[in-house]
N, C-alpha and C. Protein backbone atom coordinates (compact mmCIF):
# COMPACT_ATOMS: atom_id res chain seq x y z
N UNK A 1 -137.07 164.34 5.14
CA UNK A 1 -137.89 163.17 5.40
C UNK A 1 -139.28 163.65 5.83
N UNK A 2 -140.49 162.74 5.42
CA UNK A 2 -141.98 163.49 5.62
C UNK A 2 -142.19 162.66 7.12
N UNK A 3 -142.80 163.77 8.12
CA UNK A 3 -143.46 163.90 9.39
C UNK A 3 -144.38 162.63 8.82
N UNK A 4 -144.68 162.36 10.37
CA UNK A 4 -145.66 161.10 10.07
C UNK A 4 -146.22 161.50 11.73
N UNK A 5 -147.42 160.73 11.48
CA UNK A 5 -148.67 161.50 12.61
C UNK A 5 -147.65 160.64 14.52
N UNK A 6 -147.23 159.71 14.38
CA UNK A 6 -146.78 158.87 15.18
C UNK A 6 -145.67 159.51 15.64
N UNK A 7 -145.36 159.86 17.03
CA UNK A 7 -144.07 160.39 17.10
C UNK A 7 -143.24 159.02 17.51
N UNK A 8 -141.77 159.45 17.84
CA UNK A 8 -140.62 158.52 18.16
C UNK A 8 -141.39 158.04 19.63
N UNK A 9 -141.00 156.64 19.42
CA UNK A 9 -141.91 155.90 20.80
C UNK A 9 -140.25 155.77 21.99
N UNK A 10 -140.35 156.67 23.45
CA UNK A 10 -139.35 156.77 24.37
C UNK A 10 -138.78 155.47 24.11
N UNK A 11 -137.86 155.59 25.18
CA UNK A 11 -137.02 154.29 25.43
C UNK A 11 -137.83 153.76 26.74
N UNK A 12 -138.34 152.37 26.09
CA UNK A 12 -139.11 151.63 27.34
C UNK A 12 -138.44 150.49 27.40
N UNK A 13 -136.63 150.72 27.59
CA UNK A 13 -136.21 149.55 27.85
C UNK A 13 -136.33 149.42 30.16
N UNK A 14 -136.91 148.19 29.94
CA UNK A 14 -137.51 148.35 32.21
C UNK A 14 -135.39 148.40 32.58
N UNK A 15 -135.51 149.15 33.84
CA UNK A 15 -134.85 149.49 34.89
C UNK A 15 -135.39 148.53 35.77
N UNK A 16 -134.27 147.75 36.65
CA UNK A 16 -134.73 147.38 37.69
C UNK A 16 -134.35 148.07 39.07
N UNK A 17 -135.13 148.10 40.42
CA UNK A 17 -134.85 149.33 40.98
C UNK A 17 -134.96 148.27 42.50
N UNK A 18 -133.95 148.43 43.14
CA UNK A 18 -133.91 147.65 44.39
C UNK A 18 -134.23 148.40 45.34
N UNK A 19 -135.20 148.12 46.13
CA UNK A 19 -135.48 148.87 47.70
C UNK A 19 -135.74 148.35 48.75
N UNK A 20 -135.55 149.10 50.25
CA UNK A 20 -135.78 148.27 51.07
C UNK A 20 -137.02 148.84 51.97
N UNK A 21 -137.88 148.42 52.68
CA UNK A 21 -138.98 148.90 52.67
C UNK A 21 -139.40 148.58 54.19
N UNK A 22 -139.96 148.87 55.03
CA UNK A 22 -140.61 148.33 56.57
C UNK A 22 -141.85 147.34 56.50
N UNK A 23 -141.38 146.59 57.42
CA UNK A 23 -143.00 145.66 57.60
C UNK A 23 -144.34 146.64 57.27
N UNK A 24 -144.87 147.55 57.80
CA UNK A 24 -145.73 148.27 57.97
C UNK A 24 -146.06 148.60 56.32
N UNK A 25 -145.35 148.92 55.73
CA UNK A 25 -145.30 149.44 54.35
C UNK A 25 -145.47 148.31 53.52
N UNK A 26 -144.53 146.75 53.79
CA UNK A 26 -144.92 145.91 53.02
C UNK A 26 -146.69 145.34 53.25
N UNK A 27 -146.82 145.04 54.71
CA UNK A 27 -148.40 144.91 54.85
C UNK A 27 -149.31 145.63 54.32
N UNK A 28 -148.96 147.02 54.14
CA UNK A 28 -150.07 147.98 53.50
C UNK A 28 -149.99 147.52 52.35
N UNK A 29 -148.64 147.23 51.10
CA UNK A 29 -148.67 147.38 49.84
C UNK A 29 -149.41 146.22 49.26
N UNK A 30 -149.41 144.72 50.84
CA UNK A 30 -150.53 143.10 50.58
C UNK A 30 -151.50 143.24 50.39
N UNK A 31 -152.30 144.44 51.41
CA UNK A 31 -153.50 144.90 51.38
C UNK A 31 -154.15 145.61 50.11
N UNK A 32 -153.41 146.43 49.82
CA UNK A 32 -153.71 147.05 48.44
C UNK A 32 -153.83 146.08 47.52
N UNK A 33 -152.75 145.24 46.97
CA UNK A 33 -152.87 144.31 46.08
C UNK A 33 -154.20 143.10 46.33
N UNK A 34 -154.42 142.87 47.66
CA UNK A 34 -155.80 141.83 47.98
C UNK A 34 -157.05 142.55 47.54
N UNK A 35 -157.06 144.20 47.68
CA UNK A 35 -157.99 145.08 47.79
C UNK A 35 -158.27 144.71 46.12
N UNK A 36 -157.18 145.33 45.21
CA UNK A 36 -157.08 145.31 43.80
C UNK A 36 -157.77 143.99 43.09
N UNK A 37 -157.25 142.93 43.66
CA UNK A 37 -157.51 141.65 43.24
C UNK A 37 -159.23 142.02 43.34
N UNK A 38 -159.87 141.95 44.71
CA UNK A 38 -161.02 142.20 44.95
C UNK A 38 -161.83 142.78 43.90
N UNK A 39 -161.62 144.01 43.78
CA UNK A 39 -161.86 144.92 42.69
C UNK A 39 -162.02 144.47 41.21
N UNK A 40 -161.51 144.00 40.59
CA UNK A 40 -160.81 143.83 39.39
C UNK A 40 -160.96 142.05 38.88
N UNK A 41 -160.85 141.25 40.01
CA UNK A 41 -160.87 139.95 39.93
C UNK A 41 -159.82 139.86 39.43
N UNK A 42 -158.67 139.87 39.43
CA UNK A 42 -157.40 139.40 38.57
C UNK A 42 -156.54 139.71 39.93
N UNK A 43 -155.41 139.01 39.84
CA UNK A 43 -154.37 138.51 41.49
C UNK A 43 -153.39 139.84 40.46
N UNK A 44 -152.33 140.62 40.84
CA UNK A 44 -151.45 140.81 40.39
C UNK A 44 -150.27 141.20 41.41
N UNK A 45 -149.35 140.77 41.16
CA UNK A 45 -147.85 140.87 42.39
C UNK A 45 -147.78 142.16 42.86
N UNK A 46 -147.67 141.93 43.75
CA UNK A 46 -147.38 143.90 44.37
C UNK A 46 -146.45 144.27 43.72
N UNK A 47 -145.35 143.96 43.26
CA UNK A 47 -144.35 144.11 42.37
C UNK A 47 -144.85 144.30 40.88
N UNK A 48 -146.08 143.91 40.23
CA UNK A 48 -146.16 144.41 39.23
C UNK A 48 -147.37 146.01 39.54
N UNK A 49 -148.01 146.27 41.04
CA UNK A 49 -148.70 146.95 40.89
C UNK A 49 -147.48 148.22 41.44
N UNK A 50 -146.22 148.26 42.07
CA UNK A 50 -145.78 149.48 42.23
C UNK A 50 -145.47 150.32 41.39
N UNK A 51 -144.76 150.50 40.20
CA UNK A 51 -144.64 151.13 39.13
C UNK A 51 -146.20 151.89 38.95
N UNK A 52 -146.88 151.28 38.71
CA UNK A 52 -148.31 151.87 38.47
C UNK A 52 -148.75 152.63 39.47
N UNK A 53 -148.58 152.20 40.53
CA UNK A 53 -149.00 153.31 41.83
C UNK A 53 -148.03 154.26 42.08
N UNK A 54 -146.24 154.60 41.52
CA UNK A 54 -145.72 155.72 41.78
C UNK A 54 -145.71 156.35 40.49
N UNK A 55 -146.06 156.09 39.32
CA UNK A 55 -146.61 156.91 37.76
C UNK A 55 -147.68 157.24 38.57
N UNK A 56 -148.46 156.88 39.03
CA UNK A 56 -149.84 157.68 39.59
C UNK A 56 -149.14 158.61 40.45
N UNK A 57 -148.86 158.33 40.97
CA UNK A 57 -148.69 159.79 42.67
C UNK A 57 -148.20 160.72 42.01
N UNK A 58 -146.84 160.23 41.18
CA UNK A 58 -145.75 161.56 40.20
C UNK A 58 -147.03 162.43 39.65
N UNK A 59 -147.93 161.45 38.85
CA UNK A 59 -148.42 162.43 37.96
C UNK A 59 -150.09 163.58 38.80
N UNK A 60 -150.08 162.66 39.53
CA UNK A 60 -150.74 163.46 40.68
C UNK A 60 -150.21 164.86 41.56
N UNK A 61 -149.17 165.05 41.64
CA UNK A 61 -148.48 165.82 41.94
C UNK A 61 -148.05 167.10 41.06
N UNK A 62 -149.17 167.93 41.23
CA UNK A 62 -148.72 169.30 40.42
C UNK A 62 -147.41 169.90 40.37
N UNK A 63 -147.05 170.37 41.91
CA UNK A 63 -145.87 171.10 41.72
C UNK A 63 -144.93 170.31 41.00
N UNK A 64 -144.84 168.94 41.25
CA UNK A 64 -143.62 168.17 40.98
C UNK A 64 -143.76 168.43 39.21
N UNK A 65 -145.12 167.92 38.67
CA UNK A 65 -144.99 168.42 37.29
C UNK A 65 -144.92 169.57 36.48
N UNK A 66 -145.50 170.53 37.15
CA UNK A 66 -144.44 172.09 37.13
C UNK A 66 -143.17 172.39 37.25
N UNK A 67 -142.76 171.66 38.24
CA UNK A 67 -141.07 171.82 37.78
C UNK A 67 -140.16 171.22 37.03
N UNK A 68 -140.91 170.10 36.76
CA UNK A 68 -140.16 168.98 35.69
C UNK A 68 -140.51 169.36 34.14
N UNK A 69 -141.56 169.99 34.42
CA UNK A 69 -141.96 170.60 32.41
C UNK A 69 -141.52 172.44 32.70
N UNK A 70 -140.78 172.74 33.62
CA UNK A 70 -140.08 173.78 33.30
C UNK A 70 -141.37 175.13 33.36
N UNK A 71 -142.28 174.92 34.34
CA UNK A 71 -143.70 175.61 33.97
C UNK A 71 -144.28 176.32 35.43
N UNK A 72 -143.00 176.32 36.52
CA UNK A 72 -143.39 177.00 37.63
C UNK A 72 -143.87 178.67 37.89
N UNK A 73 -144.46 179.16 38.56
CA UNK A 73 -145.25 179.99 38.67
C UNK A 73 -144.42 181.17 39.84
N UNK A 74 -143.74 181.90 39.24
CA UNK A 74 -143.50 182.90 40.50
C UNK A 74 -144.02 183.27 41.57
C-alpha cells in the first residue's frame, strides 16, 4: 500500500477522569479561568481549561519527556 504524507491520526476517543481537589486549589483554578476570560475575552469552564493546563506542564517538563520518549541521559 503507498505511504501518504498524513500519518494514522491517535485515538482521541475523551477519557473522563474524576478528582477530588481542596478549596484552595479550586479558588486558584476560578482565578485562572476569570484571569483567561480577561485575556482572551471568551468565558471558558475550568473544566474545559484543565486538560490544556496539564498537556502544558507534561510537556513543559523535560525530564518527564526524556523518560517517556526513552531518551534519558546517564
Amino acid at each position: 500500500m503507498p505511504e501518504i504524507k498524513l500519518a494514522k491520526l491517535p485515538d482521541r476517543t475523551p477519557v473522563k477522569l474524576m478528582i477530588t481537589i481542596t478549596p484552595d486549589l479550586k479558588a486558584a483554578l476560578d482565578a485562572y479561568a476569570a484571569l483567561y476570560e480577561e485575556r482572551y475575552q471568551r468565558e471558558e469552564p475550568v473544566a474545559e481549561l484543565i486538560p490544556a493546563m496539564l498537556a502544558s506542564f507534561l510537556e513543559s517538563d523535560r525530564e518527564f519527556r526524556r523518560l517517556r520518549h526513552g531518551t534519558r541521559k546517564a
